[in-house]
N, C-alpha and C. Protein backbone atom coordinates (compact mmCIF):
# COMPACT_ATOMS: atom_id res chain seq x y z
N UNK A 1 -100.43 -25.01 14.46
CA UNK A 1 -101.10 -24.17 15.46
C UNK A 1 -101.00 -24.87 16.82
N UNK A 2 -100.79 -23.88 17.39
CA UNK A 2 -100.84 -24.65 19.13
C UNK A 2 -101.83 -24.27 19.93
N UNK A 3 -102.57 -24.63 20.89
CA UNK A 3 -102.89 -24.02 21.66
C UNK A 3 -103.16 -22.26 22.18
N UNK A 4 -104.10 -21.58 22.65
CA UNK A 4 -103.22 -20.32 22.96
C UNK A 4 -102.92 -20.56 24.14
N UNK A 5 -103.33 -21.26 25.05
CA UNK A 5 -102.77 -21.36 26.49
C UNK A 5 -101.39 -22.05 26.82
N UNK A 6 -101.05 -23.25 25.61
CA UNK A 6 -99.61 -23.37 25.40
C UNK A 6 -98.81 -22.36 25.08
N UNK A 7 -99.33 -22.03 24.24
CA UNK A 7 -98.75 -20.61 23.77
C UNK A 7 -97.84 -19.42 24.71
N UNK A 8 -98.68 -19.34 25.57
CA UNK A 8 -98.92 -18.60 27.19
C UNK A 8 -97.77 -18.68 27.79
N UNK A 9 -97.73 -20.27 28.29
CA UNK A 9 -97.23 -21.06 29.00
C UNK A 9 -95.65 -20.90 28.56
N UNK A 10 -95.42 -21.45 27.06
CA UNK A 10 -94.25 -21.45 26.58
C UNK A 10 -93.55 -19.74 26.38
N UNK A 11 -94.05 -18.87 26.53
CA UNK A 11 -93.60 -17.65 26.35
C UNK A 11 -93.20 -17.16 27.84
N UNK A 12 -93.97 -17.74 28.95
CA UNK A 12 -94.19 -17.32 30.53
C UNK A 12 -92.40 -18.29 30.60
N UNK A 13 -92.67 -19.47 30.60
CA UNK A 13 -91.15 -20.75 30.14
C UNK A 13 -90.04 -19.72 29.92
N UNK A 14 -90.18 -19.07 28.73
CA UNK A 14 -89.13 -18.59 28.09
C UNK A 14 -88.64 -17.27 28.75
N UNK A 15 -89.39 -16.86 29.51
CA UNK A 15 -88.95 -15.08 29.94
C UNK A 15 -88.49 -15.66 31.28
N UNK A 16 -88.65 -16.92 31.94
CA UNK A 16 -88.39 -17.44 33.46
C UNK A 16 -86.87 -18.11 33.28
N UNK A 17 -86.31 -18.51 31.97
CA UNK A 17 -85.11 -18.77 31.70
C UNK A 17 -85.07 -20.33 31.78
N UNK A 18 -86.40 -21.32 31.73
CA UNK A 18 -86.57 -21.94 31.62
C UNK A 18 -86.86 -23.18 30.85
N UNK A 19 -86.48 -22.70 29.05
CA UNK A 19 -86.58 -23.04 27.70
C UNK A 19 -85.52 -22.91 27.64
N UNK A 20 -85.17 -24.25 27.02
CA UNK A 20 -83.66 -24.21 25.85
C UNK A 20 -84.27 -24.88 24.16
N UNK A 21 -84.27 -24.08 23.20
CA UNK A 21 -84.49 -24.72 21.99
C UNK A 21 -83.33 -25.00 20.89
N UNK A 22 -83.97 -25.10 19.49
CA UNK A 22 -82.19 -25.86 19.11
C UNK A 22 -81.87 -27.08 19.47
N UNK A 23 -82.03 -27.67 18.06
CA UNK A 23 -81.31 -29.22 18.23
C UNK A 23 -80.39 -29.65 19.04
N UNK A 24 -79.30 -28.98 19.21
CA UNK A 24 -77.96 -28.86 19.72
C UNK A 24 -77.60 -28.69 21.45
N UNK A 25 -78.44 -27.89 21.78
CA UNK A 25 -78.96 -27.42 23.12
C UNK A 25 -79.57 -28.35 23.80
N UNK A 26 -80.91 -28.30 22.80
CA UNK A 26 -81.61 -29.36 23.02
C UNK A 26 -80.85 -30.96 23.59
N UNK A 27 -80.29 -31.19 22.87
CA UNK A 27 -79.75 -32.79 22.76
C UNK A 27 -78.43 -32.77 24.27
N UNK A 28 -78.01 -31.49 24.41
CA UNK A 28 -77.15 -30.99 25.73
C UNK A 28 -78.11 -31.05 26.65
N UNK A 29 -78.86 -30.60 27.15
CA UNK A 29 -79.61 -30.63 28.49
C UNK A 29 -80.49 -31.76 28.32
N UNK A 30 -81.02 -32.83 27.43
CA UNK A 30 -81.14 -34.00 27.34
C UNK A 30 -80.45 -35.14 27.91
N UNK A 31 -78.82 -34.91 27.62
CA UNK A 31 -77.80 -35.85 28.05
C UNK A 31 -77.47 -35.50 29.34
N UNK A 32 -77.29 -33.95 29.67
CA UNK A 32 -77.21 -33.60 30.97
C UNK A 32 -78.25 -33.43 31.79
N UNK A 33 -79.62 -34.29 31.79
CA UNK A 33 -80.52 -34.55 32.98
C UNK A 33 -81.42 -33.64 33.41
N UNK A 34 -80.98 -32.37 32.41
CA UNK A 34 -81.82 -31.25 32.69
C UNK A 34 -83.30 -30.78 32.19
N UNK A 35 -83.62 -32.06 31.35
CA UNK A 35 -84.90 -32.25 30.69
C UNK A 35 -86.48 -32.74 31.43
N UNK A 36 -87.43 -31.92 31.79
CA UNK A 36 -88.63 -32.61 32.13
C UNK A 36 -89.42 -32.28 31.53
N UNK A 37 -89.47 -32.14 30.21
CA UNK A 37 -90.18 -32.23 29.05
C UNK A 37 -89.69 -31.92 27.69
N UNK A 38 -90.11 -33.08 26.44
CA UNK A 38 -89.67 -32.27 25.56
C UNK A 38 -90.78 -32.22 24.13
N UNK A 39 -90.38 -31.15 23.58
CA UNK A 39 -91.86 -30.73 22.51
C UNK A 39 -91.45 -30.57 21.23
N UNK A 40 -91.46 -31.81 20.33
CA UNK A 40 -90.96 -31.85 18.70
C UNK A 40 -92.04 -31.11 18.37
N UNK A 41 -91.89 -30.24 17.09
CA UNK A 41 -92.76 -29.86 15.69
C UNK A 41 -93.10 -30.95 14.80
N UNK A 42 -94.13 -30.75 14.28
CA UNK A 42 -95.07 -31.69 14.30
C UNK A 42 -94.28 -31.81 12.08
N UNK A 43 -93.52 -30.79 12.23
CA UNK A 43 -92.96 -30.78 10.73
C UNK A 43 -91.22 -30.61 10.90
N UNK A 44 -90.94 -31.24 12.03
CA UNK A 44 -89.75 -30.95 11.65
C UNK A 44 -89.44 -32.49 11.36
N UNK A 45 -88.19 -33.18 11.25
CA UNK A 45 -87.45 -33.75 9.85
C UNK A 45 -87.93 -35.37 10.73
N UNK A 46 -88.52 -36.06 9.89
CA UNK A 46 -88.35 -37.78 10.73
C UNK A 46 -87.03 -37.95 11.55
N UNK A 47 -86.04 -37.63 10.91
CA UNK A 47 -84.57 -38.20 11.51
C UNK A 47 -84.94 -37.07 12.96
N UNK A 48 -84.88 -35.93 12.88
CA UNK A 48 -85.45 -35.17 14.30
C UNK A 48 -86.00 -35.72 15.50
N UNK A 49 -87.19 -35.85 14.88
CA UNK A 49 -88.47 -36.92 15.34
C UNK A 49 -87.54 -37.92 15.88
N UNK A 50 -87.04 -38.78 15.53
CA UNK A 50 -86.85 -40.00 15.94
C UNK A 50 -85.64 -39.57 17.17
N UNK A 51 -84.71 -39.23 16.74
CA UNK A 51 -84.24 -38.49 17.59
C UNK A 51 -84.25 -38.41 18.91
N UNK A 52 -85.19 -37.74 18.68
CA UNK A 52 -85.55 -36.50 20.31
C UNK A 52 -86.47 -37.71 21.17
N UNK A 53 -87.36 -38.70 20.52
CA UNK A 53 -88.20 -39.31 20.43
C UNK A 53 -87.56 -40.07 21.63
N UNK A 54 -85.96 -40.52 20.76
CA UNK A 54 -85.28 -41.84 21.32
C UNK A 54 -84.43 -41.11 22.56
N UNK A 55 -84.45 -39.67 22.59
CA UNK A 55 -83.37 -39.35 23.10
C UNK A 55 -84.07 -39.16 24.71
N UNK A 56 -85.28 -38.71 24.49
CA UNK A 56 -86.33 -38.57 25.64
C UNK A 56 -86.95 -40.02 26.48
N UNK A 57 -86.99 -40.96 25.53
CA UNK A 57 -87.10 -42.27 26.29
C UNK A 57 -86.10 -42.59 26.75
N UNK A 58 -84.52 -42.48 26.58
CA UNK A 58 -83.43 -42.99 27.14
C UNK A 58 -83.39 -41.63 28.91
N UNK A 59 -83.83 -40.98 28.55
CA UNK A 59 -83.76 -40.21 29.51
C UNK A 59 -85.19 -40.29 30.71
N UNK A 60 -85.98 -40.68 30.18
CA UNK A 60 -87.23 -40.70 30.90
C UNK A 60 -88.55 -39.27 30.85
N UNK A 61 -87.85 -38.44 30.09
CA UNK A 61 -88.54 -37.28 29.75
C UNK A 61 -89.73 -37.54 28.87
N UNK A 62 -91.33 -37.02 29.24
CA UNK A 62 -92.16 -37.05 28.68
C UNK A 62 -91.88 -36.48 26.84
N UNK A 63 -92.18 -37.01 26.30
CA UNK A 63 -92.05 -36.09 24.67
C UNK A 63 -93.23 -36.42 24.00
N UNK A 64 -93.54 -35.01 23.44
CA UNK A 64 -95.01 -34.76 22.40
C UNK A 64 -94.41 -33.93 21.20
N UNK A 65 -95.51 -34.55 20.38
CA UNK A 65 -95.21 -33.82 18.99
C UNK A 65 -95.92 -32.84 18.91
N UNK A 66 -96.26 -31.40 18.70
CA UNK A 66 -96.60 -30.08 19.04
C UNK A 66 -96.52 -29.07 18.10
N UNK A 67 -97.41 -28.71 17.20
CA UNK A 67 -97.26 -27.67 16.41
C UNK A 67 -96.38 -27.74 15.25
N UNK A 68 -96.14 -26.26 15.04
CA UNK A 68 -95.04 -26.36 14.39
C UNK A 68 -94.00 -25.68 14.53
N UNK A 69 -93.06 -25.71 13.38
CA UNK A 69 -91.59 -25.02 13.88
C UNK A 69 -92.06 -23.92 13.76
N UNK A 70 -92.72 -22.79 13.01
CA UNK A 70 -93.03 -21.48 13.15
C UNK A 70 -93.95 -21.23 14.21
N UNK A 71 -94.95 -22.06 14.74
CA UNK A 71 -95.60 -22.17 16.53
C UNK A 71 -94.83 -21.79 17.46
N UNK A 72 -94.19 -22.88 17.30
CA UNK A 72 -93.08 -22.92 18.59
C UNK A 72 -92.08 -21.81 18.60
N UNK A 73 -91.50 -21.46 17.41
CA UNK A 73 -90.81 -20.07 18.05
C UNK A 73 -91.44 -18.82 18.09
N UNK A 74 -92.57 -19.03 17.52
CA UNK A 74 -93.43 -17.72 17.59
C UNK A 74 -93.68 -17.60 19.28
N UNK A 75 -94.10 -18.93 19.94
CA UNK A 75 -94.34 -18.79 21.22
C UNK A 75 -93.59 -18.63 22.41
N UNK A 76 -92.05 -18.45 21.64
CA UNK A 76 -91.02 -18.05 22.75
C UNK A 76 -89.95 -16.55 22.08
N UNK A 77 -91.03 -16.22 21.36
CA UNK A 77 -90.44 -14.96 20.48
C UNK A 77 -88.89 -14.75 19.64
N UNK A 78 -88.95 -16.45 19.36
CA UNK A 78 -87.80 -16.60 18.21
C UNK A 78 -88.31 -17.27 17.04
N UNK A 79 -86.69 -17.44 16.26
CA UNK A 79 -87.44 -17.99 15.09
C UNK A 79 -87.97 -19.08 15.15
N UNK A 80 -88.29 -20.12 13.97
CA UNK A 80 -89.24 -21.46 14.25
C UNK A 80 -87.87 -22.40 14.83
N UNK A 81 -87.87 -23.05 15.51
CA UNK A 81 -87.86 -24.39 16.31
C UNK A 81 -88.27 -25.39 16.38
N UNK A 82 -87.39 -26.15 15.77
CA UNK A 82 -88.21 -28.08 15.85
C UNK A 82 -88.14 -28.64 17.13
N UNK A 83 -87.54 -28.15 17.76
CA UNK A 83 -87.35 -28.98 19.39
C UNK A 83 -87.34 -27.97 20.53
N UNK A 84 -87.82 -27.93 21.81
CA UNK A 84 -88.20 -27.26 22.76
C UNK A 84 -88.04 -27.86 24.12
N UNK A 85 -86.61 -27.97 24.94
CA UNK A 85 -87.10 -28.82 26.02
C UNK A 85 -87.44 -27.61 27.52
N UNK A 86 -88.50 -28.10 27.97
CA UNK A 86 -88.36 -27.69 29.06
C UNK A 86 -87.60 -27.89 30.62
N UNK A 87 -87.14 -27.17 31.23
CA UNK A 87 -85.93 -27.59 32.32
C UNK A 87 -86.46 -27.55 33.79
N UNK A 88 -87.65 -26.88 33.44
CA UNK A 88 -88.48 -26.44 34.79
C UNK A 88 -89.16 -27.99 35.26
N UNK A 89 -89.15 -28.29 36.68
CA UNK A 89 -90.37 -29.37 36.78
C UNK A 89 -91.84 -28.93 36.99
N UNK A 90 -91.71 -27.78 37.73
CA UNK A 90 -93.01 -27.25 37.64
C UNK A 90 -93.59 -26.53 36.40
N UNK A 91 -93.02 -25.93 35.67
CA UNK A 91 -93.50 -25.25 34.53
C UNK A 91 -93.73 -26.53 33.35
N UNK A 92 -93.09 -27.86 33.73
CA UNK A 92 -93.47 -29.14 32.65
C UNK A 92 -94.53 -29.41 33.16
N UNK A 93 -94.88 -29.50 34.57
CA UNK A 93 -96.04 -30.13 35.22
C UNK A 93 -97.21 -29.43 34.33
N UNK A 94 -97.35 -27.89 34.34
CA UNK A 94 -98.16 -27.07 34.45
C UNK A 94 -98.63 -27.31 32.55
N UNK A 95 -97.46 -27.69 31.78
CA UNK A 95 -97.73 -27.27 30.38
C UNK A 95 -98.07 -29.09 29.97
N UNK A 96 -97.69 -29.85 30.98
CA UNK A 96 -98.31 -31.47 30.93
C UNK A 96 -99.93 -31.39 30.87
N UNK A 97 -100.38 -30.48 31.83
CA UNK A 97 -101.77 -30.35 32.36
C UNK A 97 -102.47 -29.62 31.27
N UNK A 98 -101.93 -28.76 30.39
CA UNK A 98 -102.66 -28.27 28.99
C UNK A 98 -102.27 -29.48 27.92
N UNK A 99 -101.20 -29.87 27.74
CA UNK A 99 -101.16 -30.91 26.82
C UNK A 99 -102.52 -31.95 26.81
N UNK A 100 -102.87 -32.40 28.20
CA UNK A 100 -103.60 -33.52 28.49
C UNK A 100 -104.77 -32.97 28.02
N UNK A 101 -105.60 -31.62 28.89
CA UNK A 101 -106.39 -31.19 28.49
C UNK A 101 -107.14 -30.84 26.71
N UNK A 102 -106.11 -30.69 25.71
CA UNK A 102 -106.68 -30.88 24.69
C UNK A 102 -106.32 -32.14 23.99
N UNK A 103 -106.11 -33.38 24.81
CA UNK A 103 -105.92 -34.32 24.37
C UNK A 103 -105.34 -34.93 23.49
N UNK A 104 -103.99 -34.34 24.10
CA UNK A 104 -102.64 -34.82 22.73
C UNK A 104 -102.01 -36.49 24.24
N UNK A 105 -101.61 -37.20 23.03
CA UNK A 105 -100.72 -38.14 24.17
C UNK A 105 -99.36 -38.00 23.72
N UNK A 106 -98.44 -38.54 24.93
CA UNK A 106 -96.99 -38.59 24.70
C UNK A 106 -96.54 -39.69 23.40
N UNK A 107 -95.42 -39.31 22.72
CA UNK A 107 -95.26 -39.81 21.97
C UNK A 107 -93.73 -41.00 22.48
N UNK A 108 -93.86 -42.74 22.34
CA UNK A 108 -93.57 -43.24 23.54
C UNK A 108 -91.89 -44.02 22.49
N UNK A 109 -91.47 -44.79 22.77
CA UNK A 109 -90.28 -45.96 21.99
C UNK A 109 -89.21 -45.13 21.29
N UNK A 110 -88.99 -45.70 20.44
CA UNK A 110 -87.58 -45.72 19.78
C UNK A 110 -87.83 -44.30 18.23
N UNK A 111 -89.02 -44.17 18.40
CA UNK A 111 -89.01 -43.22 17.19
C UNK A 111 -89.69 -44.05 15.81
């Protein structure tokens, strides 16, 4: 379960053209700089996790572990999703400021 105001947020993300999900995607706009946030499922695979984990510290991108894979695509009206980066800086700022608020922290190292 997420949030409903994440919820919000990530669906408002997704209709602004501002979500890329998918491992694959994901791990592309990671390497290409286009990442200012990124949001693992809280069930998708350790090797994932570690991953995105390591892939977001090499990049400098905030990363939290967040729901789940059926959350997360429910909240951008696809299927479930283990990984979610956001590309926006303002729409990361804005979904940083609900993260904080229900008191999740970034998840920080090597995975």
């Amino acid at each position: 379960m997420i949030p409903p105001s994440l919820h919000s947020m990530l669906g408002l993300c997704q209709r602004a053209g501002q979500l890329v999900s998918g491992e694959m995607a994901a791990e592309q706009a990671l390497r290409r700089g286009h990442a200012h946030l990124v949001l693992v499922a809280g069930d998708a695979s350790e090797r994932t996790r570690s991953r995105f984990v390591h892939l977001a510290a090499q990049t400098g991108a905030p990363c939290y572990i967040v729901g789940t894979r059926a959350a997360l695509g429910e909240a951008m009206g696809k299927a479930g999703r283990a990984v979610v980066v956001v590309q926006s800086r303002d729409f990361a700022r804005g979904i940083l400021g609900i993260l904080r608020r229900e008191g999740l922290a970034p998840v920080t190292g090597r995975g």
